[in-house]
N, C-alpha and C. Protein backbone atom coordinates (compact mmCIF):
# COMPACT_ATOMS: atom_id res chain seq x y z
N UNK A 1 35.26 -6.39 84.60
CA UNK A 1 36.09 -5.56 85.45
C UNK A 1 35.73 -4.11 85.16
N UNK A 2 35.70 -3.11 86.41
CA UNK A 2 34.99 -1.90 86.00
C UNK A 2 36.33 -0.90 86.62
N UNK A 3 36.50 -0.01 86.21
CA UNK A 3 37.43 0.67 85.90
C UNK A 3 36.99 1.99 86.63
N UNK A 4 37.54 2.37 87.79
CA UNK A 4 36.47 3.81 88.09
C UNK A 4 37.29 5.38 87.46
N UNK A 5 36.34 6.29 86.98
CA UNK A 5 37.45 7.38 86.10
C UNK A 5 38.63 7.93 87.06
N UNK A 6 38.59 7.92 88.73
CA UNK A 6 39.85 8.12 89.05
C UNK A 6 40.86 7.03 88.41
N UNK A 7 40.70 5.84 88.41
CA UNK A 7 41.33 4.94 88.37
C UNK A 7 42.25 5.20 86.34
N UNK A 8 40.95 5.64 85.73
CA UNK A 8 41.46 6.05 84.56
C UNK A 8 42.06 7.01 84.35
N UNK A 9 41.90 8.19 85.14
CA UNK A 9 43.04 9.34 84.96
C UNK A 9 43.85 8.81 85.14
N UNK A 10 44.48 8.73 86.50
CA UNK A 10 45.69 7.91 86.77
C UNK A 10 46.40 7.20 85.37
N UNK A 11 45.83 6.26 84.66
CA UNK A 11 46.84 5.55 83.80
C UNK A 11 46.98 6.57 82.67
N UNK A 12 46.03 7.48 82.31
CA UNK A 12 46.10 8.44 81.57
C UNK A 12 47.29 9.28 81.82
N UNK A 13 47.90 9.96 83.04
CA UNK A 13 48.52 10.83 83.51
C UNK A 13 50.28 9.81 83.19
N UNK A 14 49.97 8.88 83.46
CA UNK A 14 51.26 7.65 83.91
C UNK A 14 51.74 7.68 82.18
N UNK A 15 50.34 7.76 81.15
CA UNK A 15 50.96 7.30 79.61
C UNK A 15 51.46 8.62 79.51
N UNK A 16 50.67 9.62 79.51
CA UNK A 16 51.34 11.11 79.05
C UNK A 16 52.66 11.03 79.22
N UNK A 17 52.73 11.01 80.73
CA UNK A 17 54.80 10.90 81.37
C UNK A 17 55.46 10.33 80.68
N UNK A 18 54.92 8.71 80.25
CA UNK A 18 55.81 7.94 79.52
C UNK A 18 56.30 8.21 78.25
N UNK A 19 55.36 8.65 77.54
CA UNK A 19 55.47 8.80 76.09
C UNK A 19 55.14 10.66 75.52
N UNK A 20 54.50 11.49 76.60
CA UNK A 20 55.17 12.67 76.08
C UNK A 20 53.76 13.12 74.95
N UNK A 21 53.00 14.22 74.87
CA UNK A 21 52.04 14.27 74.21
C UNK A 21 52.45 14.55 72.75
N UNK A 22 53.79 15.38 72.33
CA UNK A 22 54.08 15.15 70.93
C UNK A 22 54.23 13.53 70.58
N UNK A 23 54.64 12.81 71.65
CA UNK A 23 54.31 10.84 70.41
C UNK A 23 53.23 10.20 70.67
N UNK A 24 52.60 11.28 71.46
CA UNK A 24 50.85 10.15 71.44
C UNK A 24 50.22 10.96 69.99
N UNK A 25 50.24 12.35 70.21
CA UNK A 25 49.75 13.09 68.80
C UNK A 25 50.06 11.66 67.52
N UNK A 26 51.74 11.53 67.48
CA UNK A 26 51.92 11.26 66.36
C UNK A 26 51.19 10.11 66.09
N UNK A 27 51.28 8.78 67.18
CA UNK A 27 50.78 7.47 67.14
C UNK A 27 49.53 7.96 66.94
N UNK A 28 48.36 8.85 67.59
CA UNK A 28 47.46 8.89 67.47
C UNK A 28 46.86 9.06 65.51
N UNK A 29 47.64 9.97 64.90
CA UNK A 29 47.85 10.22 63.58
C UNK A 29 47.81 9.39 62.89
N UNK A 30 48.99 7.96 63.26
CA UNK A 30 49.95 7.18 62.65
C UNK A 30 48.47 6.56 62.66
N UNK A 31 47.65 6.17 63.62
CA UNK A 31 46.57 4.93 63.63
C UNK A 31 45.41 5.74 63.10
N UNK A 32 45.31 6.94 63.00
CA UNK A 32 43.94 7.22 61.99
C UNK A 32 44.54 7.12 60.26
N UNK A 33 45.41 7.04 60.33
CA UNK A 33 45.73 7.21 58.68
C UNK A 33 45.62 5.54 58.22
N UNK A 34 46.25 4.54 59.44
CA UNK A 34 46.23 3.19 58.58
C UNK A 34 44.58 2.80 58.74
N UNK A 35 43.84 3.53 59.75
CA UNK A 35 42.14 3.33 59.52
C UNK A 35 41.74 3.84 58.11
N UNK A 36 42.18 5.20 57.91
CA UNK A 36 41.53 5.22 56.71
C UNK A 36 41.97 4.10 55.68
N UNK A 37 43.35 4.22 55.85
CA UNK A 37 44.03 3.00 54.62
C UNK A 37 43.46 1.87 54.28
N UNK A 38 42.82 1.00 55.74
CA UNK A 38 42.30 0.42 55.48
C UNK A 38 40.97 0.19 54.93
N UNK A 39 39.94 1.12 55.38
CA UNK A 39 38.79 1.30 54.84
C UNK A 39 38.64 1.42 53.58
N UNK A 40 39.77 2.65 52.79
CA UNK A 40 39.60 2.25 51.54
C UNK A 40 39.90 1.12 51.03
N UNK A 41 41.22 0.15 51.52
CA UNK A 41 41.50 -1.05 50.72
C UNK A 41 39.80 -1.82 50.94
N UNK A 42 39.24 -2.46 51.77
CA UNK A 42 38.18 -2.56 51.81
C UNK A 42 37.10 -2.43 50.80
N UNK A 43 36.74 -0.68 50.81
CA UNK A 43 36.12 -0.54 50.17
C UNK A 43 36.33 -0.20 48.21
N UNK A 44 37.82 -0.38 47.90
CA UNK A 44 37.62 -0.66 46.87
C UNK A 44 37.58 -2.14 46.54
N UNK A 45 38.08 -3.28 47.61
CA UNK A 45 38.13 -4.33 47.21
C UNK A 45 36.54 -4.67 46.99
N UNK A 46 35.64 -4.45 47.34
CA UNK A 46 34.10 -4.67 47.68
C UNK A 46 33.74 -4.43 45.78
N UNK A 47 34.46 -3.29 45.61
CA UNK A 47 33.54 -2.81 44.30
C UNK A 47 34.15 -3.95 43.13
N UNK A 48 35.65 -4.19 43.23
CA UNK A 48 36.49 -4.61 42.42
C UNK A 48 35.64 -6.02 42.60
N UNK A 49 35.05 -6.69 43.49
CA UNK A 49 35.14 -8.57 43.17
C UNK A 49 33.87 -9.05 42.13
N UNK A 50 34.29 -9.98 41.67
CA UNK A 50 33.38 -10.81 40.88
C UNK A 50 32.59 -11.62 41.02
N UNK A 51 31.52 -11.17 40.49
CA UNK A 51 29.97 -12.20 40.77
C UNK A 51 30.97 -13.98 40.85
N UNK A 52 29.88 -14.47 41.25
CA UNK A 52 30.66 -16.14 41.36
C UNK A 52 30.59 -17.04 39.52
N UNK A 53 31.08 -17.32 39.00
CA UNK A 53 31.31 -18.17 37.56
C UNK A 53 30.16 -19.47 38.19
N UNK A 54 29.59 -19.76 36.77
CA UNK A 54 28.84 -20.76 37.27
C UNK A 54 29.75 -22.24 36.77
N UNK A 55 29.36 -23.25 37.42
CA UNK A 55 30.20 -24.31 37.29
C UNK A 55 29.64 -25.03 36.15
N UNK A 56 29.69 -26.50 35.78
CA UNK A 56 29.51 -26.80 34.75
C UNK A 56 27.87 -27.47 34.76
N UNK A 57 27.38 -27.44 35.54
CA UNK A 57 26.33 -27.58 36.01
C UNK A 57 24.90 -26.10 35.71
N UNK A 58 25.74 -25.45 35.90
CA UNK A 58 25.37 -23.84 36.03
C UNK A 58 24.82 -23.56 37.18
N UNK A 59 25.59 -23.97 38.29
CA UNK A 59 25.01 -23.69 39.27
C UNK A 59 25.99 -22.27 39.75
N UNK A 60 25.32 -21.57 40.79
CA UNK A 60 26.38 -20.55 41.14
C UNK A 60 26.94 -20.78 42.70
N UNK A 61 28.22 -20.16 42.83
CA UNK A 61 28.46 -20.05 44.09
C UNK A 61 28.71 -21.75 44.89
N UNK A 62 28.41 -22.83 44.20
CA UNK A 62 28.32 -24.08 45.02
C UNK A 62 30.36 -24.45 45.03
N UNK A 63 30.55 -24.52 45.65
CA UNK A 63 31.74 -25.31 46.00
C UNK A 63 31.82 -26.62 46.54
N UNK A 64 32.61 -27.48 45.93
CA UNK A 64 32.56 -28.95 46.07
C UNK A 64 33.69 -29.71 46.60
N UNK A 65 33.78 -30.46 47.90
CA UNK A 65 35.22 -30.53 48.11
C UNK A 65 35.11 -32.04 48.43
N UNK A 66 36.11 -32.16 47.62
CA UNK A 66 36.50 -33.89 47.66
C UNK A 66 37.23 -34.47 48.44
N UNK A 67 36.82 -35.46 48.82
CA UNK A 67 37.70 -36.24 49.91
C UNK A 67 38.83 -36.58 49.58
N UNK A 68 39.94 -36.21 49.88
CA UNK A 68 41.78 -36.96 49.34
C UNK A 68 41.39 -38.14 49.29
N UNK A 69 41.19 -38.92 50.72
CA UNK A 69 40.92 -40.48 50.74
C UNK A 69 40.09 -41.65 50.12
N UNK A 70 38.67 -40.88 49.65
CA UNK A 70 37.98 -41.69 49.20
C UNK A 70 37.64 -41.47 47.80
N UNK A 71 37.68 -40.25 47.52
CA UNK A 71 37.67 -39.26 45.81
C UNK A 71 36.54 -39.61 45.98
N UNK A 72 35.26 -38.92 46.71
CA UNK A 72 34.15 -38.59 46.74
C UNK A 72 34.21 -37.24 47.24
N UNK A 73 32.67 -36.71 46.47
CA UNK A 73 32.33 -35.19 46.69
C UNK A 73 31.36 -34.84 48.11
């Protein structure tokens, strides 16, 4: 669906009315701050995680999932 820019002023002009450019400012604010928020949670979670433990095998990273029903791997 293509959108022509009259067609986008228009809803542009319709949000201003509705909501008033001091609460788009703020929302606009409100959603760059939880971007950053999030980026950092992100990017400290990235630094914080741990290589994978090796199993008893010494293998790394392998995960093994057993059947409830049959107790095979």
């Amino acid at each position: 669906m293509h959108f022509s820019p009259l067609q986008l002023a228009v809803v542009l002009v319709i949000i201003i009315l509705l909501f008033g450019t001091k609460k788009l400012r703020n929302m606009g604010g409100d959603l760059g701050e939880a971007l950053k928020g999030f980026r950092r949670a992100v990017r400290e979670s990235d630094d914080t995680e741990t290589p994978a433990l090796p199993d008893t095998k010494g293998n790394l990273g392998e995960t093994r999932v057993t059947d409830p029903n049959t107790g095979k791997t």
